[in-house]
Protein backbone atom coordinates (compact mmCIF):
# COMPACT_ATOMS: atom_id res chain seq x y z
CA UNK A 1 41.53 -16.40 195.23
CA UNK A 2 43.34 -17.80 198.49
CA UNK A 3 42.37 -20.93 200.11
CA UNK A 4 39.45 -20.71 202.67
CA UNK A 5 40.73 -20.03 206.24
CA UNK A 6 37.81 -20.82 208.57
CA UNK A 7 39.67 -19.38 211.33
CA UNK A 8 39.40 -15.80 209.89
CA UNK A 9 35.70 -15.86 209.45
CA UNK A 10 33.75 -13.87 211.30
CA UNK A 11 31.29 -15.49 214.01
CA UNK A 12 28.11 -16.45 213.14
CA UNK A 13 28.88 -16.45 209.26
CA UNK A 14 26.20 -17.75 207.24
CA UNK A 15 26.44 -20.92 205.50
CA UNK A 16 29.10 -20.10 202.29
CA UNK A 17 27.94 -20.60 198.48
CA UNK A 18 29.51 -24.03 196.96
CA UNK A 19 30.96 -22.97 193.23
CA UNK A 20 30.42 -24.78 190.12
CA UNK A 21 33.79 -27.46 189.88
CA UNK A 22 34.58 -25.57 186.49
CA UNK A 23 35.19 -22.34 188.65
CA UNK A 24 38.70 -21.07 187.11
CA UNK A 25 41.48 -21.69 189.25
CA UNK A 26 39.28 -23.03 192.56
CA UNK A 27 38.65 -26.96 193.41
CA UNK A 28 35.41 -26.52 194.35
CA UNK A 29 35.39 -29.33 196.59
CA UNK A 30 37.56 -27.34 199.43
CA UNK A 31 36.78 -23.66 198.64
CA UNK A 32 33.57 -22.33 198.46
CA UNK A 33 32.62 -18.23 197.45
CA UNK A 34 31.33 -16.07 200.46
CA UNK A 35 30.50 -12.66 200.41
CA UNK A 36 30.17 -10.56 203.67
CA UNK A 37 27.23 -8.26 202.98
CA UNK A 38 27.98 -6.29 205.74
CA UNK A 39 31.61 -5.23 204.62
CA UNK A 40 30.31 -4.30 201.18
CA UNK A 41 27.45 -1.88 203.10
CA UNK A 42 30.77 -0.39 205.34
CA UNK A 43 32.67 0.17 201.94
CA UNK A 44 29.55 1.03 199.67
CA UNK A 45 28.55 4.10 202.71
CA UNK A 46 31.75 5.11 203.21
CA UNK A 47 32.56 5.30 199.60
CA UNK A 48 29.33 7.67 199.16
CA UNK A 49 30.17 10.02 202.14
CA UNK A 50 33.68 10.46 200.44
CA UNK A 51 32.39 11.40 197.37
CA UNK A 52 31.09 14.99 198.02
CA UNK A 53 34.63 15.76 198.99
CA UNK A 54 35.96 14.27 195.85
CA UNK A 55 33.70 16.61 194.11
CA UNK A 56 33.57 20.12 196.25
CA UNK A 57 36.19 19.75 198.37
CA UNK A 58 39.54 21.91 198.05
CA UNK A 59 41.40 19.12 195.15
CA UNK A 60 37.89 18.39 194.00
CA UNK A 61 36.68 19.50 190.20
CA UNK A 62 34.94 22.97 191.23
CA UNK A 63 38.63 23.57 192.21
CA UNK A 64 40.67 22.12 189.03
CA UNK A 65 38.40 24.27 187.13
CA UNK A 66 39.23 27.51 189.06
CA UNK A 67 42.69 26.60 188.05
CA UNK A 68 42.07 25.61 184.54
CA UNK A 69 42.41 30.00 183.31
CA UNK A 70 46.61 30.15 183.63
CA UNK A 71 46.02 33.93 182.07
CA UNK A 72 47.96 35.52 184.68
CA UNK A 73 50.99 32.83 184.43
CA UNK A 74 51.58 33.65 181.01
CA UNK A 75 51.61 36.95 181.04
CA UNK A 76 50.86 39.50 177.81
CA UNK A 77 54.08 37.32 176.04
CA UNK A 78 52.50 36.69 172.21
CA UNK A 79 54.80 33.59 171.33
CA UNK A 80 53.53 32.00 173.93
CA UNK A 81 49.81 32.13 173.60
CA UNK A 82 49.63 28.44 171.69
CA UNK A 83 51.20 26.86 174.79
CA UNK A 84 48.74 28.83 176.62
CA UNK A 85 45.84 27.71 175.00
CA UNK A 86 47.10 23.70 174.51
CA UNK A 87 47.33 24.09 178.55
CA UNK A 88 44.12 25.21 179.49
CA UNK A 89 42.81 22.52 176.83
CA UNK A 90 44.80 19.92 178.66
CA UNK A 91 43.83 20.96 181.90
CA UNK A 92 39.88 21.02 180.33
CA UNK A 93 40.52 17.54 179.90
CA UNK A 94 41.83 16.66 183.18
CA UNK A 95 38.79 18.07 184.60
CA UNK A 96 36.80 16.37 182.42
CA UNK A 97 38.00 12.66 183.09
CA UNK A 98 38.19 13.85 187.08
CA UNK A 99 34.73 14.48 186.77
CA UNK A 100 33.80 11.13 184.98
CA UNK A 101 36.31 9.29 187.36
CA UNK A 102 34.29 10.99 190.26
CA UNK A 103 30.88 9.69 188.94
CA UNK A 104 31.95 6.47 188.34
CA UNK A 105 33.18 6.76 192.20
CA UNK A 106 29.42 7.39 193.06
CA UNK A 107 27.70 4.48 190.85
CA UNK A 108 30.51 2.04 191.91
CA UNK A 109 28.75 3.00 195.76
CA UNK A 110 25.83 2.63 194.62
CA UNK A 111 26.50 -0.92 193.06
CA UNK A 112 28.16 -1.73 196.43
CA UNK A 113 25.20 -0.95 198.42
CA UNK A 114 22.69 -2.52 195.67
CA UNK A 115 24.98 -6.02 195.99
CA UNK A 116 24.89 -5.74 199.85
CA UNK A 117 21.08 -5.58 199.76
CA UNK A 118 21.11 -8.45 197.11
CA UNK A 119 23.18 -10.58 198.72
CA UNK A 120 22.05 -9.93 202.03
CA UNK A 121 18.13 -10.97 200.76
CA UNK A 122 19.69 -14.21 199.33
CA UNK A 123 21.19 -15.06 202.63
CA UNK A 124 17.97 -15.04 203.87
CA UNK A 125 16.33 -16.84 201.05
CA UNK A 126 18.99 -19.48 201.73
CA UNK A 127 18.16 -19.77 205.52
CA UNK A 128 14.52 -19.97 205.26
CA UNK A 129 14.58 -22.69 202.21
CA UNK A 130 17.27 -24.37 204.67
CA UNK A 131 15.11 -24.28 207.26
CA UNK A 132 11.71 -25.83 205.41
CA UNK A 133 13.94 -28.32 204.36
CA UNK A 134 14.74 -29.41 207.61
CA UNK A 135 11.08 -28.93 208.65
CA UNK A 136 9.81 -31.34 205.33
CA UNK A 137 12.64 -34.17 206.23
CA UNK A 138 11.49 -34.33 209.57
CA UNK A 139 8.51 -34.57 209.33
CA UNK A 140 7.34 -31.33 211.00
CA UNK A 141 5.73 -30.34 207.55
C-alpha cells in the first residue's frame, strides 16, 4: 500500500480508519486505511450492468456454445473424428469455466455493492458516536 497523500483525497472525506501497528508492511502511526464507499458503488453497478453482456452478448457463453458443434469443419473425414470429438470436449470446457468466470463476475458485484452499503453505514456509525462524544465532553449531554 502507498503512503497516504492527503492532497489526492477527495473533499469532504470522512475521517480515515487508524490500523492496528502490527498491520503488515504499514506504520500505523502515518498511514491510516480508507475506503471510498462511493467508488466501490461506481465499480460494484457498473460491474453488474456489464455482466449481461458478458453472458448474452455476441463473445458471451450462449455464443461459445453455438460454436462448440465444429461438425461442418471436419467434414465426413473418419481419421479425424477423435480430434473432433477431444475439440468439442475442450471447447465444452471453455464454456464451462466462461460460465463460472462470468458468475463469479456477478457475486464479485454483488460483494462490491454489499461492502459499499457496509462501509458506508459504518461511516455513519463513526460520525454519530463522534459526534455524542463531543456532545458528552462538553457538557451538552
Amino acid at each position: 500500500m502507498a503512503p497516504r497523500d492527503p492532497g489526492r483525497e477527495p473533499a469532504g472525506a470522512l475521517d480515515d480508519v487508524p490500523l492496528d501497528p502490527d498491520w503488515p508492511d504499514i506504520d500505523a502511526a502515518t498511514h491510516r486505511f480508507r475506503v471510498d464507499h462511493s467508488v466501490l458503488r461506481r465499480v460494484g453497478n457498473k460491474m453488474a450492468a456489464d455482466a449481461p453482456d458478458y453472458r448474452e452478448g455476441p463473445g458471451g457463453s450462449a455464443a461459445a456454445d453455438k460454436a462448440r458443434s465444429l461438425g461442418a469443419a471436419w467434414g465426413g473425414w473418419e481419421a479425424a473424428a477423435p480430434l473432433q470429438a477431444a475439440a468439442e470436449q475442450a471447447m465444452q470446457h471453455v464454456v464451462e469455466v466462461y460460465e463460472r468466470l462470468v458468475g463469479e463476475y456477478e457475486a464479485a458485484a454483488q460483494l462490491m455493492l454489499h461492502t459499499a452499503q457496509n462501509y458506508a453505514d459504518i461511516d455513519i456509525t463513526t460520525q454519530l458516536a463522534k459526534l455524542l462524544d463531543n456532545a458528552q465532553s462538553d457538557g451538552r449531554w
